[in-house]
Protein backbone atom coordinates (compact mmCIF):
# COMPACT_ATOMS: atom_id res chain seq x y z
CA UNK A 1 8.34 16.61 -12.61
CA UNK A 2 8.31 14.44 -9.21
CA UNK A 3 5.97 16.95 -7.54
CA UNK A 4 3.86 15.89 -10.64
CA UNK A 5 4.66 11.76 -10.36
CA UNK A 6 3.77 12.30 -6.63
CA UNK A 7 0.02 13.63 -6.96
CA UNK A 8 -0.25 10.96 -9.57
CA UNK A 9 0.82 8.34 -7.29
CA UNK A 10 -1.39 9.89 -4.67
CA UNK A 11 -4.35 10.04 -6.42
CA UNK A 12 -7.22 7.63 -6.86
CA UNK A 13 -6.27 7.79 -10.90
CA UNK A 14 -2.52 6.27 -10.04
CA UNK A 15 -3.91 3.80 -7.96
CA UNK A 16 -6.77 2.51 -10.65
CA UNK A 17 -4.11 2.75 -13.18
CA UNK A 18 -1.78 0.65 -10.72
CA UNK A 19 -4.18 -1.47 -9.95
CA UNK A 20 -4.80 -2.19 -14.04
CA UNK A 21 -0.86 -3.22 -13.99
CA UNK A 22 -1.17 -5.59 -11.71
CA UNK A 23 -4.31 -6.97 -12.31
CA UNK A 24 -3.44 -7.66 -15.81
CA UNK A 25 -0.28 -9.31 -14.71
CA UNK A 26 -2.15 -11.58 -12.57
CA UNK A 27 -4.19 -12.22 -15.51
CA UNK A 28 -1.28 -13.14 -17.61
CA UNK A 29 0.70 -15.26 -14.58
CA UNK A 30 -2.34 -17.32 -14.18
CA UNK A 31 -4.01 -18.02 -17.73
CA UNK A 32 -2.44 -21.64 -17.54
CA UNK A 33 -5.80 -22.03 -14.86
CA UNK A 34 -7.82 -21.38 -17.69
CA UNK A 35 -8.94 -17.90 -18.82
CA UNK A 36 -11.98 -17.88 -16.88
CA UNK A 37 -9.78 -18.34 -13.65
CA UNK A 38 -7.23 -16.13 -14.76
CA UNK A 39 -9.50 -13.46 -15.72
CA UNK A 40 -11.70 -13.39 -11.88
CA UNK A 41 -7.59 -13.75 -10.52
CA UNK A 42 -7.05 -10.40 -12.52
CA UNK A 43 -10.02 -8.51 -11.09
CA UNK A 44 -9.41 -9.64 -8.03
CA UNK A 45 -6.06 -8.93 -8.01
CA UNK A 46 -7.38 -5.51 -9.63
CA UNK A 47 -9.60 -4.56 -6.85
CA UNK A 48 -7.03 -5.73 -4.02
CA UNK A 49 -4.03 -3.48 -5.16
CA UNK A 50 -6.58 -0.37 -6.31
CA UNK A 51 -7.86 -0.48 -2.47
CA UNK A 52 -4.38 -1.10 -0.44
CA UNK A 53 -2.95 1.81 -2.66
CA UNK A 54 -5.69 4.20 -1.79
CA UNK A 55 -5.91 3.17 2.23
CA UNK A 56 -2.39 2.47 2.82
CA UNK A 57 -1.37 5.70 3.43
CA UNK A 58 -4.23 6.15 6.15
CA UNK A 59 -2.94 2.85 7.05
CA UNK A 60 0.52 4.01 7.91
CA UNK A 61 -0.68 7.55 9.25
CA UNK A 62 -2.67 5.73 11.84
CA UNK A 63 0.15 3.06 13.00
CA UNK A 64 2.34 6.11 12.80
CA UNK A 65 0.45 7.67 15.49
CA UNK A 66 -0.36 4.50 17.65
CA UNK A 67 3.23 4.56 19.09
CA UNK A 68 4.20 6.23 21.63
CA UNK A 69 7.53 7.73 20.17
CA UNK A 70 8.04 8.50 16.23
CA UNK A 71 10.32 5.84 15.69
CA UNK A 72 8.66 3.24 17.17
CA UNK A 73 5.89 4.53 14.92
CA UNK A 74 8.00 4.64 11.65
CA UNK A 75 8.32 0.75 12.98
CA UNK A 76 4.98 0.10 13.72
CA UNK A 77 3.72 1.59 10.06
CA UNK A 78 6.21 -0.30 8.42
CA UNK A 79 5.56 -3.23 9.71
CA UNK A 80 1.81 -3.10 9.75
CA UNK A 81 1.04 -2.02 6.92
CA UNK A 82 3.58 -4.96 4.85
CA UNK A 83 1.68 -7.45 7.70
CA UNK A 84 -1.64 -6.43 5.87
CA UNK A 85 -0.88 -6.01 2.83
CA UNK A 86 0.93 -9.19 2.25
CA UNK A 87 -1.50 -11.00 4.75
CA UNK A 88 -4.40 -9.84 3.09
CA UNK A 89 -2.98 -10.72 -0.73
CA UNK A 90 -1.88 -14.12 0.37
CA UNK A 91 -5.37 -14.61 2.10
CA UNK A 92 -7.52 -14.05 -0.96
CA UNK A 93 -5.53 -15.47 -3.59
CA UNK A 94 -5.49 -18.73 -1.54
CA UNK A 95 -9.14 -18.44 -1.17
CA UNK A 96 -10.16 -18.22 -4.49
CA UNK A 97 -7.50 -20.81 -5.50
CA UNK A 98 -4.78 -18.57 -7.38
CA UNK A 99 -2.45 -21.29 -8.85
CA UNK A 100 0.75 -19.38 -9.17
CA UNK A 101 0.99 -16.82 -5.58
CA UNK A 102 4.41 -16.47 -5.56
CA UNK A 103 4.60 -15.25 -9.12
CA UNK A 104 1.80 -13.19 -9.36
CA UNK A 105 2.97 -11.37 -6.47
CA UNK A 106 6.46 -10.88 -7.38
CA UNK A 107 6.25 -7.85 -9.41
CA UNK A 108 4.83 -5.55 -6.64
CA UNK A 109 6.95 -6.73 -3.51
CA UNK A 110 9.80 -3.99 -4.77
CA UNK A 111 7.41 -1.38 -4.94
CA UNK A 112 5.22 -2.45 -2.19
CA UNK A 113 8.38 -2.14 0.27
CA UNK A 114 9.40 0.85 -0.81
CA UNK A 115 6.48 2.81 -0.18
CA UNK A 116 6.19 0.92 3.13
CA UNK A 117 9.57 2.09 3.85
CA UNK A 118 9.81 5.55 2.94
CA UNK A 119 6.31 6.27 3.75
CA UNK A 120 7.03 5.88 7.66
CA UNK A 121 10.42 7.51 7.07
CA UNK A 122 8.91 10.91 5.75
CA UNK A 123 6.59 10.93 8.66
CA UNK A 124 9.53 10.24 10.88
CA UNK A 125 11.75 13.09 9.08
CA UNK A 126 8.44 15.53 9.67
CA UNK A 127 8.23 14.96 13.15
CA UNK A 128 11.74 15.59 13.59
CA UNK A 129 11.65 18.46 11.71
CA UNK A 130 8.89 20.28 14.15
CA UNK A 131 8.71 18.49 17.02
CA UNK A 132 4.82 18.26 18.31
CA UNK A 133 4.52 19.88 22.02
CA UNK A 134 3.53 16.74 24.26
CA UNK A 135 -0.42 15.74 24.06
CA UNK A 136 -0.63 16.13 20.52
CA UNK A 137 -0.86 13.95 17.96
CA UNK A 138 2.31 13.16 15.83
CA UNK A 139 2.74 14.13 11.89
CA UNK A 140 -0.83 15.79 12.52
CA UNK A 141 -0.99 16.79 8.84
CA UNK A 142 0.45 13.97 7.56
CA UNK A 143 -2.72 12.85 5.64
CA UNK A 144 -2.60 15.87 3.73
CA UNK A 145 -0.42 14.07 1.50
CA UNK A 146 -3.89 11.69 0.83
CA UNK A 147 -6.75 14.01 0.96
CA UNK A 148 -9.36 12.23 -0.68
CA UNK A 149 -8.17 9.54 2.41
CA UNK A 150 -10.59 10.53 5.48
């Protein structure tokens, strides 16, 4: 049953279907703007958490790797990829004038950090697991676990 929840989550099905959740809760958070306003905050919001979901693995694969030792990579991913996210959600919903931020936002900062968090930490626990003889990169095959990612 998780092996099954996992592909979902991994695939680019979960992260439209994500994406719909969220959108439509920006939607709903913002209709006091008028639904015109509300509706291009809900697409927006739509298209935003569709695309983080499908690149933020790739995202955290490639911080992963930028550090020089795997736990200063687990770090690095974490960090980066909640910088982004969060910078880049902030960014556009104060461009195109999103009254309520803080409250359309709110539902995915749970979720959002705890795929930032245990995303690093499984690359971290694979490294460990078979260490990489030096030269090579770490958690090579990590982005098997995002195929359609490349």
């Amino acid at each position: 049953m998780f092996d099954h929840l996992r592909r979902l989550m991994d695939s680019a099905f979960g992260a439209v279907l994500g994406g719909a959740a969220y959108g439509s809760w920006a939607t709903y958070a913002n209709w006091s703007a008028g639904s015109s306003h509300a509706l291009r905050i809900g697409a927006t919001h739509f298209a935003m958490s569709t695309g983080l979901t499908l690149i933020g693995v790739a995202i955290m694969n490639r911080l992963f790797r930028f550090a020089g030792d795997p736990r200063g990579g687990a770090a690095l991913a974490f960090c980066g990829s909640m910088g982004f996210t969060y910078a880049l959600l902030i960014g556009v919903h104060s461009l195109i004038g999103t009254p309520h931020i803080l409250l359309t936002l709110a539902p995915g900062f749970l979720p959002t950090l705890s795929f930032c968090l245990a995303y690093p930490l499984l690359l971290l626990r694979q490294t460990r697991r078979a260490p990489q003889p030096a030269g090579l990169p770490l958690a090579e095959d990590a982005d098997e676990a995002a195929p359609f990612i490349r």
